[in-house]
Protein backbone atom coordinates (compact mmCIF):
# COMPACT_ATOMS: atom_id res chain seq x y z
CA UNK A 1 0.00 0.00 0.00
CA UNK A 2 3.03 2.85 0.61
CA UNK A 3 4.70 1.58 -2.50
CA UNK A 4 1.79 2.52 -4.15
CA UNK A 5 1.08 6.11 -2.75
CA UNK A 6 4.86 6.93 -3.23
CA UNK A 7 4.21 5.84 -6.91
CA UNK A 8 2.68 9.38 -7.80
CA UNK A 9 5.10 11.64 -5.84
CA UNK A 10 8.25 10.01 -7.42
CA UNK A 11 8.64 12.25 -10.37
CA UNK A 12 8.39 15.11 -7.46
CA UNK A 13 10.69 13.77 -5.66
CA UNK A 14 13.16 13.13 -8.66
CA UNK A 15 13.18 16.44 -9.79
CA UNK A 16 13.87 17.60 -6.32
CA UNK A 17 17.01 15.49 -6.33
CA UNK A 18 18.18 15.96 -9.73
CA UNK A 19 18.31 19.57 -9.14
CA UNK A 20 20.28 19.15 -6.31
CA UNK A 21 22.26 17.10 -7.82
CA UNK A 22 23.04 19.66 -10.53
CA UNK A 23 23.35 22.79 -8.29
CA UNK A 24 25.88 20.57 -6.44
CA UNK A 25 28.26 20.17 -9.72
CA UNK A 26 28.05 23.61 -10.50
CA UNK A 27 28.73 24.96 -7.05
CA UNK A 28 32.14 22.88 -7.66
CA UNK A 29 33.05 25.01 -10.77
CA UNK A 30 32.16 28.57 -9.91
CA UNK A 31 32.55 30.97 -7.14
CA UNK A 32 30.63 31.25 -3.90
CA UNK A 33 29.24 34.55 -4.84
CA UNK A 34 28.23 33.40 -8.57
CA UNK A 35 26.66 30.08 -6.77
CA UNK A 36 24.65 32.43 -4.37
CA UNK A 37 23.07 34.74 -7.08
CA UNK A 38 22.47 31.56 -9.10
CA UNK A 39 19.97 29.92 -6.16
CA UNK A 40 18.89 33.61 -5.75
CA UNK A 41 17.74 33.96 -9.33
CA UNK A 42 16.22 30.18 -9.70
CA UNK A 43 14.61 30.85 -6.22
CA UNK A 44 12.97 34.01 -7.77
CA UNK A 45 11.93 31.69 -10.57
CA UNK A 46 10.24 29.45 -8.25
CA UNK A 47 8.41 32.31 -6.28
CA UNK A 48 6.88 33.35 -9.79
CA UNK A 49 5.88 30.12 -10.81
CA UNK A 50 3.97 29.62 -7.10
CA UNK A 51 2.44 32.91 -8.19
CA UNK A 52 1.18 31.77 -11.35
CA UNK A 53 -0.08 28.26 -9.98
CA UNK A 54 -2.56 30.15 -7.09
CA UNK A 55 -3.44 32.84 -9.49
CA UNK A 56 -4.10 31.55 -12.92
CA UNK A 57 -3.93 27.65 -13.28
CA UNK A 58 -5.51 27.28 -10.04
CA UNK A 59 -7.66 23.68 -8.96
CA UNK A 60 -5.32 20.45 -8.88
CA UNK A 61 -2.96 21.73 -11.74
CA UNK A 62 -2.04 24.44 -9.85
CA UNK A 63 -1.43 22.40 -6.75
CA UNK A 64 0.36 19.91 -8.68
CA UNK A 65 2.77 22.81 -10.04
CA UNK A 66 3.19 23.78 -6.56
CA UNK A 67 4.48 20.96 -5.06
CA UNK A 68 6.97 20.60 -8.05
CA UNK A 69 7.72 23.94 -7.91
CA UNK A 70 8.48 23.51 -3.94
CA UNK A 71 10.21 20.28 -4.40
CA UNK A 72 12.56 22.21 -6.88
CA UNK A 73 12.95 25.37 -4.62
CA UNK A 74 14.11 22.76 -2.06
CA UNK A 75 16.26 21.25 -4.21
CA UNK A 76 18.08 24.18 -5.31
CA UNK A 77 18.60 25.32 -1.66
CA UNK A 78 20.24 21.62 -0.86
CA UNK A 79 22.15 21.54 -3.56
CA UNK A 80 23.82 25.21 -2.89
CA UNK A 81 24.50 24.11 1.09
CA UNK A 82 25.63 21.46 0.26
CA UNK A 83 28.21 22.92 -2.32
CA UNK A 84 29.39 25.36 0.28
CA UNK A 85 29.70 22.39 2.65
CA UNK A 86 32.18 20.37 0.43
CA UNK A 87 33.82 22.95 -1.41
CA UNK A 88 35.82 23.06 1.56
CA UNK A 89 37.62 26.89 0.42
């Protein structure tokens, strides 16, 4: 029965992780301050996209958008901690 109600949340979940997975990699190639305005920008992104899911999609679309959208905003936020964690400079 939980396999089954984690069956619809995986592709949230995945994009969650790949896009920590990808802020990661990037946080190893560029500096702190370029890494920072990056999750800045992409958070920004996120914020409009919540916007746009309560105000014009609304019903279930819109919530679905949201919870990607929050699964990605999380994602980027890991991602850039983590980068600052293992940088290690």
């Amino acid at each position: 029965m939980d396999a089954l109600m984690l069956e619809g949340w995986t592709p949230i979940l995945l994009i969650g992780i790949a896009i920590a997975i990808i802020i990661f990699f990037v946080s190893r190639k560029i500096s702190r301050k370029a890494l920072i305005l990056i999750s800045i920008v992409l958070s920004l992104v996120c914020v409009g996209i919540v916007i746009y899911s309560l105000v014009v999609v609304r019903g279930w679309e819109g919530i679905g958008l949201l919870f990607v959208t929050f699964s990605g905003f999380v994602g980027i936020w890991i991602g850039t901690i983590s980068g600052f964690i293992f940088k290690g400079k």
